[in-house]
N, C-alpha and C. Protein backbone atom coordinates (compact mmCIF):
# COMPACT_ATOMS: atom_id res chain seq x y z
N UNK A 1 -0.19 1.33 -0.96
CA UNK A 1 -0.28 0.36 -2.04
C UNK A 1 1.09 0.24 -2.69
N UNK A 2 1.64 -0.94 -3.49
CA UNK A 2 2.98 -1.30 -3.41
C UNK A 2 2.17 -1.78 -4.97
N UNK A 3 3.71 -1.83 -5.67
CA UNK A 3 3.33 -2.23 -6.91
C UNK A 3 4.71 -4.00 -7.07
N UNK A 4 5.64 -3.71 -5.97
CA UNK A 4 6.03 -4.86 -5.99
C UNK A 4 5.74 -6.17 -6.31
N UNK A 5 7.01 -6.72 -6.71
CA UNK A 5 6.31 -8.28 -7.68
C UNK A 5 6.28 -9.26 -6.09
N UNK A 6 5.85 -9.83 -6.24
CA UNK A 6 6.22 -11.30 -5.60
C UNK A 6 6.87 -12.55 -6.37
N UNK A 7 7.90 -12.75 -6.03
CA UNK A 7 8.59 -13.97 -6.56
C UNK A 7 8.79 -14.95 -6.08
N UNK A 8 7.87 -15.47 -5.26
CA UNK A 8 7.58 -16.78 -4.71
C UNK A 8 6.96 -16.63 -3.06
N UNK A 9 6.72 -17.47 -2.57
CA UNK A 9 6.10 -17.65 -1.64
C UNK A 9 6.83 -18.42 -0.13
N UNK A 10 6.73 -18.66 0.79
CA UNK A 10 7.33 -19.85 1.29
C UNK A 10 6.40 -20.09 2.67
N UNK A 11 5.86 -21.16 2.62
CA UNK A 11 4.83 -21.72 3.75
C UNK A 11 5.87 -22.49 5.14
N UNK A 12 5.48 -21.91 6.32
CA UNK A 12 6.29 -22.67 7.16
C UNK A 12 5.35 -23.42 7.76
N UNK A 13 5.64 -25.09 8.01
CA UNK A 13 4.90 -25.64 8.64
C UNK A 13 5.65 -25.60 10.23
N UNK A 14 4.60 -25.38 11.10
CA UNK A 14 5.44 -25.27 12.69
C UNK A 14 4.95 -26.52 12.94
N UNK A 15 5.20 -27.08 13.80
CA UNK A 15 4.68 -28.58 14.57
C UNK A 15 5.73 -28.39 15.63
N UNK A 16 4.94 -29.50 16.87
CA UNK A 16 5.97 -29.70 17.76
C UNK A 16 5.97 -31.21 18.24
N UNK A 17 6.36 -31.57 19.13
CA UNK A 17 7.33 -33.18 19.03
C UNK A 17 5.93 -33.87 18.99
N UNK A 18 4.61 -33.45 19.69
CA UNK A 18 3.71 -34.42 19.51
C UNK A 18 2.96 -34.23 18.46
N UNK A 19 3.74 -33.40 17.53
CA UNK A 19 2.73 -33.27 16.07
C UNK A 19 3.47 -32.97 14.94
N UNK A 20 4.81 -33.76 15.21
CA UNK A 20 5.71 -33.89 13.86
C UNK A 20 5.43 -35.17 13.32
N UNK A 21 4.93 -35.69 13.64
CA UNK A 21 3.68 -37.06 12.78
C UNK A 21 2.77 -36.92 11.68
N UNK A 22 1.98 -35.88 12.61
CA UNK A 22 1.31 -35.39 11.61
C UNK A 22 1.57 -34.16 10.70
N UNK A 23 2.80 -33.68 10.94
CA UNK A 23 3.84 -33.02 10.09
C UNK A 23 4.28 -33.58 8.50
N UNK A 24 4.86 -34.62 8.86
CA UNK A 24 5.17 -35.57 8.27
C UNK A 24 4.24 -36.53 7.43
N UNK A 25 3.42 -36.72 7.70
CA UNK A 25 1.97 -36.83 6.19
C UNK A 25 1.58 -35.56 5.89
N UNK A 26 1.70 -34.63 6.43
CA UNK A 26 1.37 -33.36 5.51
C UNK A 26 2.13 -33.42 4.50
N UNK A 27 3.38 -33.20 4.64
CA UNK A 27 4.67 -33.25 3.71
C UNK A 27 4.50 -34.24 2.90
N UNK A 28 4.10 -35.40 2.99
CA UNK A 28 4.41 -36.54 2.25
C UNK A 28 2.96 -36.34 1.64
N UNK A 29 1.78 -35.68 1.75
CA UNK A 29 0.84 -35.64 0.88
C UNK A 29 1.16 -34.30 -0.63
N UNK A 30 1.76 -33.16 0.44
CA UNK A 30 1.78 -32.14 -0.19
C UNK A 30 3.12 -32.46 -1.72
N UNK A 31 3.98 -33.53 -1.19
CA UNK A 31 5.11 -33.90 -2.26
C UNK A 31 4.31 -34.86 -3.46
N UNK A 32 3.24 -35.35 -2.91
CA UNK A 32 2.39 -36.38 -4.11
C UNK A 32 1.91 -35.31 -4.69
N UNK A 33 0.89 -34.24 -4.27
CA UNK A 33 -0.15 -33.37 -5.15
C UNK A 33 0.88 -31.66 -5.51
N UNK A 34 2.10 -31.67 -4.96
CA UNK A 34 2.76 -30.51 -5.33
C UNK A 34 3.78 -30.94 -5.73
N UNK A 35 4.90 -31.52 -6.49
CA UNK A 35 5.55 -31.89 -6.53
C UNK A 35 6.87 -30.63 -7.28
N UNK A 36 6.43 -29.66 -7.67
CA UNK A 36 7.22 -28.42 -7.85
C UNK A 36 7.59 -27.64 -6.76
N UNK A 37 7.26 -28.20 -5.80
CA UNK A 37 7.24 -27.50 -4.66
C UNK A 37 9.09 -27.31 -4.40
N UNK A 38 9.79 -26.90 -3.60
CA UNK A 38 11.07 -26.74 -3.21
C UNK A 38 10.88 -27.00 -1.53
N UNK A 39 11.25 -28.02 -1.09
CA UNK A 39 10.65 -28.50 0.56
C UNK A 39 11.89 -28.71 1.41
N UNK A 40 12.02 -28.21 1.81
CA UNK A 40 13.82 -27.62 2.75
C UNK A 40 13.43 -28.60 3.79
N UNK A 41 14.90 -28.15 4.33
CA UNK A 41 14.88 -29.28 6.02
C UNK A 41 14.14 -29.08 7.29
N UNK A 42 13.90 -30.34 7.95
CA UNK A 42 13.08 -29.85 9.08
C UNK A 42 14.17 -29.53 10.45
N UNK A 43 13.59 -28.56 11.02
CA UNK A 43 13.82 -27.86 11.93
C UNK A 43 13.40 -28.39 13.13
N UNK A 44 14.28 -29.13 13.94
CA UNK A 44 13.27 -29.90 15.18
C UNK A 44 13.61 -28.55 16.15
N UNK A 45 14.02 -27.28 16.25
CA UNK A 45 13.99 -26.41 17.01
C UNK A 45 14.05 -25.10 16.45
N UNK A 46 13.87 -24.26 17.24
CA UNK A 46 13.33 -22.75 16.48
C UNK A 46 14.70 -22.53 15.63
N UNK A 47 14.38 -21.78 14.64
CA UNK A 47 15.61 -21.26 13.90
C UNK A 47 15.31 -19.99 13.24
N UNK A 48 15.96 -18.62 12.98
CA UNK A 48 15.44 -18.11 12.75
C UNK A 48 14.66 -16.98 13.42
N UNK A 49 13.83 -16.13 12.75
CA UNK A 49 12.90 -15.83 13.36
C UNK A 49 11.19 -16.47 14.09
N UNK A 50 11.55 -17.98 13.43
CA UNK A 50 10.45 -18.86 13.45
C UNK A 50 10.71 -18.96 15.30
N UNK A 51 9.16 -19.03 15.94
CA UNK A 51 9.63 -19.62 17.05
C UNK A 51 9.15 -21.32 17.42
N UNK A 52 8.92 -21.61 16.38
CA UNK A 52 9.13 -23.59 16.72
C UNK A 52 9.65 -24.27 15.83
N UNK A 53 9.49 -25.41 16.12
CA UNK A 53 9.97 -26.73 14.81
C UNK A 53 8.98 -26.64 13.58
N UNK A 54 10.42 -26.49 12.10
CA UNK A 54 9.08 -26.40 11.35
C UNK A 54 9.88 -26.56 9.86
N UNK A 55 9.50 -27.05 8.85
CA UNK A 55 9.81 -27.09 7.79
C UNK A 55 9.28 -26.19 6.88
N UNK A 56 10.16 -26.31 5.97
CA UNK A 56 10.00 -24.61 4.57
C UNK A 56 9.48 -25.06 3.20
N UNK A 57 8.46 -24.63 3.00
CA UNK A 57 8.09 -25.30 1.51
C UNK A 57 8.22 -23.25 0.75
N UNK A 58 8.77 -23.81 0.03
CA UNK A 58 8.86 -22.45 -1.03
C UNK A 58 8.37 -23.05 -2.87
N UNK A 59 7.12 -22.05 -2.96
CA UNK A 59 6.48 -22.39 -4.20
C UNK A 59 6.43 -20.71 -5.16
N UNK A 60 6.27 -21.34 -6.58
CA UNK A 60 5.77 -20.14 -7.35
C UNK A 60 4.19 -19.37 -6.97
N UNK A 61 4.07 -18.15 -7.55
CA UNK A 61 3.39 -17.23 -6.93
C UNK A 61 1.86 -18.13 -8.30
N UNK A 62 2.12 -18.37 -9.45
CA UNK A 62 1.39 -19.12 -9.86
C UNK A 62 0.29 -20.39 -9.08
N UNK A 63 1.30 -20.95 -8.37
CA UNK A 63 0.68 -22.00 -7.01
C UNK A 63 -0.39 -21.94 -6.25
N UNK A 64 -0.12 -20.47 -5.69
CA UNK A 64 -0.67 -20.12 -4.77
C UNK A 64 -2.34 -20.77 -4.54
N UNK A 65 -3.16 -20.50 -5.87
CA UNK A 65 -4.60 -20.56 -5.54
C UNK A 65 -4.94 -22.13 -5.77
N UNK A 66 -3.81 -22.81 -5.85
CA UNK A 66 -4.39 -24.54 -5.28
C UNK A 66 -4.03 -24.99 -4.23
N UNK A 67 -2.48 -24.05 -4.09
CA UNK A 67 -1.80 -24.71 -2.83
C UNK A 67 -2.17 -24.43 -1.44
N UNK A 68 -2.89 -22.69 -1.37
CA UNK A 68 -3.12 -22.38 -0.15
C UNK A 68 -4.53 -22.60 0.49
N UNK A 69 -5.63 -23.17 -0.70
CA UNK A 69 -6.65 -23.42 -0.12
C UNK A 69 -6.66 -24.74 0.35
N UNK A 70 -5.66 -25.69 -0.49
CA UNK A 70 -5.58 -27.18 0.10
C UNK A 70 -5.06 -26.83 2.07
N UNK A 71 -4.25 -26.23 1.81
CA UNK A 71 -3.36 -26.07 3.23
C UNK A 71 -4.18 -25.91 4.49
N UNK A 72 -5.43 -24.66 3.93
CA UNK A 72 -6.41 -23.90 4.56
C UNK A 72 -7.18 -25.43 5.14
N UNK A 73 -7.15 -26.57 4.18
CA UNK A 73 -8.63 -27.50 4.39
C UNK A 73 -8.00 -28.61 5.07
N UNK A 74 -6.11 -28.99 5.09
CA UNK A 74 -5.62 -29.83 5.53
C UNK A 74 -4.53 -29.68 6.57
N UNK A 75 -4.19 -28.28 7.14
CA UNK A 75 -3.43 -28.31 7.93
C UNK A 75 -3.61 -29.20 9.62
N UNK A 76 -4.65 -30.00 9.81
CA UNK A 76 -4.79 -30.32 10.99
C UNK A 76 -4.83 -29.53 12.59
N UNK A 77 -4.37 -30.19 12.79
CA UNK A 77 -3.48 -29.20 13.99
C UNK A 77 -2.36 -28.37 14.60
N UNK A 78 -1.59 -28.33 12.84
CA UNK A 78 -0.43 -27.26 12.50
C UNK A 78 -0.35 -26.06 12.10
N UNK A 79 0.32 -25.41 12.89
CA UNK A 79 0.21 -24.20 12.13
C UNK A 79 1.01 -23.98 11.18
N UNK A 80 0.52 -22.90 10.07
CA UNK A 80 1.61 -22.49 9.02
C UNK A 80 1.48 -21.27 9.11
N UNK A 81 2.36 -21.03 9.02
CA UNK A 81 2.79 -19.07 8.14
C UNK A 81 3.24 -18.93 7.07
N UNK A 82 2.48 -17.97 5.97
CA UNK A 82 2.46 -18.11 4.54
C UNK A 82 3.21 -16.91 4.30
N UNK A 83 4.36 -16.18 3.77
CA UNK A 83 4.53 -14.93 3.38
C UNK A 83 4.97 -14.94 2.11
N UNK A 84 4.83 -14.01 1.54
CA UNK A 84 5.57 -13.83 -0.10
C UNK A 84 6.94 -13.36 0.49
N UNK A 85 7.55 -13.28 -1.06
CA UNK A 85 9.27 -13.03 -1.14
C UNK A 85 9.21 -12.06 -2.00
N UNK A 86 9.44 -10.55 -1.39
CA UNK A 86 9.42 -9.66 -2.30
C UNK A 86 10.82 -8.83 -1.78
N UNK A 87 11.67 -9.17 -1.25
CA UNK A 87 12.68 -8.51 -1.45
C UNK A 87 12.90 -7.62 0.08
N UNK A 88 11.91 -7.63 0.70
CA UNK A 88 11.64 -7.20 2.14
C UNK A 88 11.25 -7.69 2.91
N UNK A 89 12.37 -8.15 3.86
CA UNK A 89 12.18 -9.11 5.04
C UNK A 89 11.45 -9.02 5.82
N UNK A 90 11.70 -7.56 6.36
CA UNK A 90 10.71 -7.46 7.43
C UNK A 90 9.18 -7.69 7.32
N UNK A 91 9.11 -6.68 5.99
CA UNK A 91 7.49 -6.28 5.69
C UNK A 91 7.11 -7.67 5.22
N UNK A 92 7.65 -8.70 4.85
CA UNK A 92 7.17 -9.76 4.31
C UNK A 92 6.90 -10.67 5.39
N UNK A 93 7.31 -10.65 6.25
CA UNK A 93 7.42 -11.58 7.75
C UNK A 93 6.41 -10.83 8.74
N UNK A 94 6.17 -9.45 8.47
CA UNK A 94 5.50 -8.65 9.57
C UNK A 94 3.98 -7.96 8.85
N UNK A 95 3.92 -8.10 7.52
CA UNK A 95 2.84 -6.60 7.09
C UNK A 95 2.45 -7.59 5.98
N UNK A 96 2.80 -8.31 5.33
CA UNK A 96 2.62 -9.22 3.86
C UNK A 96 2.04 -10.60 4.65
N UNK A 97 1.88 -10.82 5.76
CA UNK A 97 2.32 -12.55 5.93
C UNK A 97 0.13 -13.04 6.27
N UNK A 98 0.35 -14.08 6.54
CA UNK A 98 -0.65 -14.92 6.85
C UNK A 98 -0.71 -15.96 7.32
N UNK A 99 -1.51 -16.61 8.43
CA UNK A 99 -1.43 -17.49 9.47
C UNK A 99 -2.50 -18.63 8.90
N UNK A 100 -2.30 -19.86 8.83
CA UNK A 100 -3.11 -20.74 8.88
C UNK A 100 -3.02 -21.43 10.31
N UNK A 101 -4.12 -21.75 11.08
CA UNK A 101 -4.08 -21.98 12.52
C UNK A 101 -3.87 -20.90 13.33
N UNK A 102 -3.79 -21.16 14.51
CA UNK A 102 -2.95 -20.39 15.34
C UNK A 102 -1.90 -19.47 15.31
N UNK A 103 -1.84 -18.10 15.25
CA UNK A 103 -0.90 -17.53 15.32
C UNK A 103 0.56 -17.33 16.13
N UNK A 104 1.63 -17.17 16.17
CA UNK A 104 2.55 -17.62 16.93
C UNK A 104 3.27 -16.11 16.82
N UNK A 105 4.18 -15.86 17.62
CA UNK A 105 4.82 -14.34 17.50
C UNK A 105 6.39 -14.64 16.92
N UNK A 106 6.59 -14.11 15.97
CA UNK A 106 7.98 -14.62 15.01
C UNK A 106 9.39 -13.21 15.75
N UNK A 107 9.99 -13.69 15.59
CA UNK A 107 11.39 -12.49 16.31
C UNK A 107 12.16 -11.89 15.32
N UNK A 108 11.37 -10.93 14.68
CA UNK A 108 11.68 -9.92 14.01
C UNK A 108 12.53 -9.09 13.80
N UNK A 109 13.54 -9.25 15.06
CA UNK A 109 14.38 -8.46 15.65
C UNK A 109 16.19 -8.43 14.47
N UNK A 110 15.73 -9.56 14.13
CA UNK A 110 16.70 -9.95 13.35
C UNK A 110 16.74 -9.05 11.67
N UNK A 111 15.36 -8.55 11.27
CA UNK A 111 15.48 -7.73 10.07
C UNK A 111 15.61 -6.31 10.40
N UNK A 112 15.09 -6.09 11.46
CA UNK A 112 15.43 -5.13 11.60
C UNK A 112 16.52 -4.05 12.30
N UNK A 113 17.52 -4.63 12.71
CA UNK A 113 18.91 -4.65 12.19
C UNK A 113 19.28 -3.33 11.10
């Protein structure tokens, strides 16, 4: 048990070329009903430890209980990966995280370093 804070969150949406469409009304719904959101660039190829195309929404830890059940009811056929930001990469990417859809295997290799 960890008494660590969480100081924000960051949802990755993955999509790939035949479902950056529907990428792209996700985003454009989630910017109408979230608009505090912080929504980074899209990634048309892996970057990262991410292994597909995918854009970064980073929200407050306040958010969480509107933003992640909408996600849960509207992600389509995308996957996301949800982790908090607590100051530990690894454990936040590997032991903290959560999958909406399909799970995908992220390359870890890089925090742990």
């Amino acid at each position: 048990m960890t008494d660590t804070p969480i100081e924000a969150y960051h949802a990755h949406v993955y999509y790939e070329p035949a479902t950056r469409g529907q990428a792209e009304q996700l985003r454009a719904q989630m910017e109408q009903l979230f608009p505090t959101c912080l929504y980074g660039r899209w990634h048309d190829r892996p970057v990262g430890p991410h292994p597909s195309a995918m854009f970064q929404v980073a929200f407050e830890p306040e958010l969480f209980a509107r933003l992640v059940p909408w996600l849960m009811l509207n992600h389509g056929d995308l996957t996301i990966f949800l982790h908090p930001e607590t100051g530990d990469n690894l454990a936040d990417h590997e032991r903290h995280a959560v999958w909406i859809g399909a799970s995908q295997t992220l390359k870890l290799d890089q925090f742990r370093r």
